[in-house]
PDB file of N, CA and C in Angstrom:
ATOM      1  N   UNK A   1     133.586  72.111  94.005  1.00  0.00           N
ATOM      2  CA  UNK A   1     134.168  73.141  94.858  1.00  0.00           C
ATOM      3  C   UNK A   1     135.341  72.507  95.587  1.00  0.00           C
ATOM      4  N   UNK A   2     136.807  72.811  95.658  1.00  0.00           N
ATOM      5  CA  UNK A   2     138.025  72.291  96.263  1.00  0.00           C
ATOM      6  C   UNK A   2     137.980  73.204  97.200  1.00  0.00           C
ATOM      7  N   UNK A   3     138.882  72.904  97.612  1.00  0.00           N
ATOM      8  CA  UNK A   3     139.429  72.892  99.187  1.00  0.00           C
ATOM      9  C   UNK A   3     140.356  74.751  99.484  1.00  0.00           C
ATOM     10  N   UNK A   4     140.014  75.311  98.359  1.00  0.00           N
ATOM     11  CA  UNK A   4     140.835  76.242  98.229  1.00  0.00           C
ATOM     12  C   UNK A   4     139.797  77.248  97.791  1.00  0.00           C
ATOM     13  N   UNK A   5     138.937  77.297  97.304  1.00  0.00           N
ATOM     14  CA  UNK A   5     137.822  77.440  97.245  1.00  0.00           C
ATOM     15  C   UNK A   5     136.930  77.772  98.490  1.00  0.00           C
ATOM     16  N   UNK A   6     136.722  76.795  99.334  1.00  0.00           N
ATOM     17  CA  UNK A   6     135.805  76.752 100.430  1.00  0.00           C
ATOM     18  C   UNK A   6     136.710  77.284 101.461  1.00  0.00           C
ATOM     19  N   UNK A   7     137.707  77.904 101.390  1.00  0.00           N
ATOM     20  CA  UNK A   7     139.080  79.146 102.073  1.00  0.00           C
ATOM     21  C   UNK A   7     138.794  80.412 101.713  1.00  0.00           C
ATOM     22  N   UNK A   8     138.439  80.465 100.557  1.00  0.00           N
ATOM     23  CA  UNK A   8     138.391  81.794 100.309  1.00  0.00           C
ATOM     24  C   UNK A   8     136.577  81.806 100.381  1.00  0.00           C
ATOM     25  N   UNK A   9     135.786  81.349 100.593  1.00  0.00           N
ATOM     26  CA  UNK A   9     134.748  81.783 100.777  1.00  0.00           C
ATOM     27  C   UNK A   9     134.677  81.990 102.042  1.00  0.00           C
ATOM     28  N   UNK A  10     135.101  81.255 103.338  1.00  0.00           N
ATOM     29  CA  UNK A  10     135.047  81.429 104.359  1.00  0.00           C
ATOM     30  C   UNK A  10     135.760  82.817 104.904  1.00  0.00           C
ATOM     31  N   UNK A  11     136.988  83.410 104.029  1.00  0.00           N
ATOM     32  CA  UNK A  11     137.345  84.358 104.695  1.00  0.00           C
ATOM     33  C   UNK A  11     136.953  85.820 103.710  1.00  0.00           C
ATOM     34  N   UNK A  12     136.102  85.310 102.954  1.00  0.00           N
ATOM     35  CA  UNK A  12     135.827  86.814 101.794  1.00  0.00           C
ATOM     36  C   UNK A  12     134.104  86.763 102.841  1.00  0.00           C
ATOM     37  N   UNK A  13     133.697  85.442 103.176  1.00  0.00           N
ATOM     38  CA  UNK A  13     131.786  85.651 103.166  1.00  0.00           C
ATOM     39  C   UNK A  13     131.107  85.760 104.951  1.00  0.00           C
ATOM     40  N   UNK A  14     132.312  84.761 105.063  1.00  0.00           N
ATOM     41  CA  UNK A  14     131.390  84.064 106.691  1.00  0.00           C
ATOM     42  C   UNK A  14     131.272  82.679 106.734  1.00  0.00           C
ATOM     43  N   UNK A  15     131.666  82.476 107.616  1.00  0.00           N
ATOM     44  CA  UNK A  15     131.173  81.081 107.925  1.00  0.00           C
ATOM     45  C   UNK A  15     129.731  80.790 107.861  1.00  0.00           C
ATOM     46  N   UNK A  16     128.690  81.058 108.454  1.00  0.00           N
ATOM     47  CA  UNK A  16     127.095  81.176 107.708  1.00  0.00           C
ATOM     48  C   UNK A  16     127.162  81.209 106.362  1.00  0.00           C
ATOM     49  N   UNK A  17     127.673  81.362 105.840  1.00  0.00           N
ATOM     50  CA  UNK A  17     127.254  81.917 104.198  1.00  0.00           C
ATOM     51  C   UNK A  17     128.449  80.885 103.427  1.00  0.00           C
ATOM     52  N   UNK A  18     129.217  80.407 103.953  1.00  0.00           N
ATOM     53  CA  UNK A  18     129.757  79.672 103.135  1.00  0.00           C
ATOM     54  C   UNK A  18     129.512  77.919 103.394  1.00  0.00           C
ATOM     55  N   UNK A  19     129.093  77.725 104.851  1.00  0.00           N
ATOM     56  CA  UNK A  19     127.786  77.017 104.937  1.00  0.00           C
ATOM     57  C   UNK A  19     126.922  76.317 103.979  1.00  0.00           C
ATOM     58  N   UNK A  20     126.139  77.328 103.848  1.00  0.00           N
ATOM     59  CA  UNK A  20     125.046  77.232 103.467  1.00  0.00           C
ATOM     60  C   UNK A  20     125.174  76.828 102.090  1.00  0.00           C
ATOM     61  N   UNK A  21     126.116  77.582 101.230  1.00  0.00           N
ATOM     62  CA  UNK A  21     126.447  77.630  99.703  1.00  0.00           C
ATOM     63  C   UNK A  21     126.958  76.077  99.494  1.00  0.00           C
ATOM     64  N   UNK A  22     127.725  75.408 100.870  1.00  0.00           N
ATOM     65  CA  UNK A  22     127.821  74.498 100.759  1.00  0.00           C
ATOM     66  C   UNK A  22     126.702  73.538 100.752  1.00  0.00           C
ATOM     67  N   UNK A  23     126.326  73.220 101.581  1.00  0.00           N
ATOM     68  CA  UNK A  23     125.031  72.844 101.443  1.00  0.00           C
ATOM     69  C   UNK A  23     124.156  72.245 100.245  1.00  0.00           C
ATOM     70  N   UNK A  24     123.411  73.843 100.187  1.00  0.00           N
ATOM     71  CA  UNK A  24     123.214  73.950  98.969  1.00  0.00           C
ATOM     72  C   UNK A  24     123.437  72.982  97.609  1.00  0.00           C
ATOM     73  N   UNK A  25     125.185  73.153  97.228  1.00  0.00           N
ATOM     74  CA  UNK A  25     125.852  72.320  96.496  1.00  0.00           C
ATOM     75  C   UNK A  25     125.640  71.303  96.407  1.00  0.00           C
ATOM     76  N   UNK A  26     125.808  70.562  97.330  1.00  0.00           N
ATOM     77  CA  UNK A  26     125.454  69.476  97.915  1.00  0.00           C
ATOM     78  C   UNK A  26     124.458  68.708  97.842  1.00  0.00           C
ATOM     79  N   UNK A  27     123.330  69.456  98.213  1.00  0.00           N
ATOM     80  CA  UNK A  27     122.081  68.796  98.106  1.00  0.00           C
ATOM     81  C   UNK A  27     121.288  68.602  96.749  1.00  0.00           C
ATOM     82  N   UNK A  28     121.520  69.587  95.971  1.00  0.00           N
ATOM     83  CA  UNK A  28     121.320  70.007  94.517  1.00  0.00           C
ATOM     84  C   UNK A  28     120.841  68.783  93.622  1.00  0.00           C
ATOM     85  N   UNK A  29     121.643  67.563  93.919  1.00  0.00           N
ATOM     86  CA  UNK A  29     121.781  67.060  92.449  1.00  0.00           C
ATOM     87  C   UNK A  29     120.288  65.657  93.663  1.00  0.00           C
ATOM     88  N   UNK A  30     120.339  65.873  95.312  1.00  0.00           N
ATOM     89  CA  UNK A  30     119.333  64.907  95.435  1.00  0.00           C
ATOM     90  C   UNK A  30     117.895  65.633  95.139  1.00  0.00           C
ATOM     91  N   UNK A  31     117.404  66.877  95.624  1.00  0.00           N
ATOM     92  CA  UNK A  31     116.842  67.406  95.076  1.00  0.00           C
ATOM     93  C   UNK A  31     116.275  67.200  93.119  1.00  0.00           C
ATOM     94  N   UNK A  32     117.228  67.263  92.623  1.00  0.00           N
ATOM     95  CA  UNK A  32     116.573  67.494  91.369  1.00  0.00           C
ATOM     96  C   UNK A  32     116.159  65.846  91.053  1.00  0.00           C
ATOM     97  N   UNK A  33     116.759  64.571  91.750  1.00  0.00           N
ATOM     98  CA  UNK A  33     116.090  63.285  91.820  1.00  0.00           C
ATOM     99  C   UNK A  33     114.887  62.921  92.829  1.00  0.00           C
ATOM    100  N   UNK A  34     114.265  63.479  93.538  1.00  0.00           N
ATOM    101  CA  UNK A  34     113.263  63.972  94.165  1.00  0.00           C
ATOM    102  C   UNK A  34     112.421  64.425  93.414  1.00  0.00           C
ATOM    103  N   UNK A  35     112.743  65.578  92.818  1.00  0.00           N
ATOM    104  CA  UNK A  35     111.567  66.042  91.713  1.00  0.00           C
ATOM    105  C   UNK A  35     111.268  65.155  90.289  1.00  0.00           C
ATOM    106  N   UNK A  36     112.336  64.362  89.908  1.00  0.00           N
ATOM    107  CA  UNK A  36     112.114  63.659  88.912  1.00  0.00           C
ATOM    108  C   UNK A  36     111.055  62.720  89.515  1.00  0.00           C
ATOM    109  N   UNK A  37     111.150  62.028  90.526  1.00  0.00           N
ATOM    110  CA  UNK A  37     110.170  60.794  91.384  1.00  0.00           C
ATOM    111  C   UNK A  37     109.193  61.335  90.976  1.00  0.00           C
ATOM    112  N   UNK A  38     109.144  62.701  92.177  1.00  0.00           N
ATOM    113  CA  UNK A  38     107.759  63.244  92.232  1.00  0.00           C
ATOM    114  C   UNK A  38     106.694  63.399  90.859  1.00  0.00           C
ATOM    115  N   UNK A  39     107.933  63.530  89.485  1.00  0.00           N
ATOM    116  CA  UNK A  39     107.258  64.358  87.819  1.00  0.00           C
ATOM    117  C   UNK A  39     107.022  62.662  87.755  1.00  0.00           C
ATOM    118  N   UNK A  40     107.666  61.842  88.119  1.00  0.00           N
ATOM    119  CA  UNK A  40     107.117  60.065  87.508  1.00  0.00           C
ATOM    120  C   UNK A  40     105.858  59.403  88.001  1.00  0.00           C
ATOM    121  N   UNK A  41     106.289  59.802  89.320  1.00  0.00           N
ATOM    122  CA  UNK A  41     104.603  59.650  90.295  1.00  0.00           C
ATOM    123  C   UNK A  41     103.428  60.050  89.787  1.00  0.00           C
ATOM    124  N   UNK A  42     103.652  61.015  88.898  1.00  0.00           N
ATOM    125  CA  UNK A  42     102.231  62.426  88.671  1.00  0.00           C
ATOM    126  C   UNK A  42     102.080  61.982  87.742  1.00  0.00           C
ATOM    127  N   UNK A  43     102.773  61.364  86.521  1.00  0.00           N
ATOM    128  CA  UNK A  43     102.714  60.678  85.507  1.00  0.00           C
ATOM    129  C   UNK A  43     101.785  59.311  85.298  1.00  0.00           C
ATOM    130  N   UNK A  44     102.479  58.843  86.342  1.00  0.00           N
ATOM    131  CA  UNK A  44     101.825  57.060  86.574  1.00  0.00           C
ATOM    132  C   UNK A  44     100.215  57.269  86.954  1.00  0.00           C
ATOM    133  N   UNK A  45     100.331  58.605  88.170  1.00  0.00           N
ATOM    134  CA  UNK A  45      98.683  58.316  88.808  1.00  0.00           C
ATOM    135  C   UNK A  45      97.819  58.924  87.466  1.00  0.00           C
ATOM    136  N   UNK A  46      98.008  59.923  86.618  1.00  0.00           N
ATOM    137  CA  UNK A  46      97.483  60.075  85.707  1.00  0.00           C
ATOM    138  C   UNK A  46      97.286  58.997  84.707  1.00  0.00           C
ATOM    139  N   UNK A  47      97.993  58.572  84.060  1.00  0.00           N
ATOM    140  CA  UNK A  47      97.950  57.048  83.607  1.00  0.00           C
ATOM    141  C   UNK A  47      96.526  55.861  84.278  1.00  0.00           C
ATOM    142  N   UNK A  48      96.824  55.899  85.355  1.00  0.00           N
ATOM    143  CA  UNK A  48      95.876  54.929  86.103  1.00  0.00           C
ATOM    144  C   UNK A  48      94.048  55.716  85.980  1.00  0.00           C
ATOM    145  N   UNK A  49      94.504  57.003  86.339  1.00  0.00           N
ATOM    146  CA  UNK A  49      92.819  57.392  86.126  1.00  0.00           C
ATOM    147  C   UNK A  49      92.568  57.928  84.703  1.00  0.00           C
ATOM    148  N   UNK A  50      93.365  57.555  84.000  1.00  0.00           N
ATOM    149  CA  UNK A  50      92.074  57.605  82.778  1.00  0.00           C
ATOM    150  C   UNK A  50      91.904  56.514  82.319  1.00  0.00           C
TER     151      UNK A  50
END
């Protein structure tokens, strides 16, 4: 998302809402490495109890 971009969301959405979308964006890619941990974790402890 550029800089021209996050202009026109702010004046088509709101500041709240273009926020957030930011955000969002943002956080996205730690999130989906979070859930990978979490799918490796669930993996390993299964591993160990059988």
């Amino acid at each position: 998302m550029d800089h021209i971009d996050l202009v026109g969301l702010i004046a088509n959405l709101g500041f709240p809402i273009a926020i957030t979308a930011y955000l969002l964006l943002r956080f996205e890619k730690k999130i989906i490495d979070l859930s990978e941990a979490i799918n490796g974790l669930k993996d390993e402890l299964q591993k160990k109890l059988k």
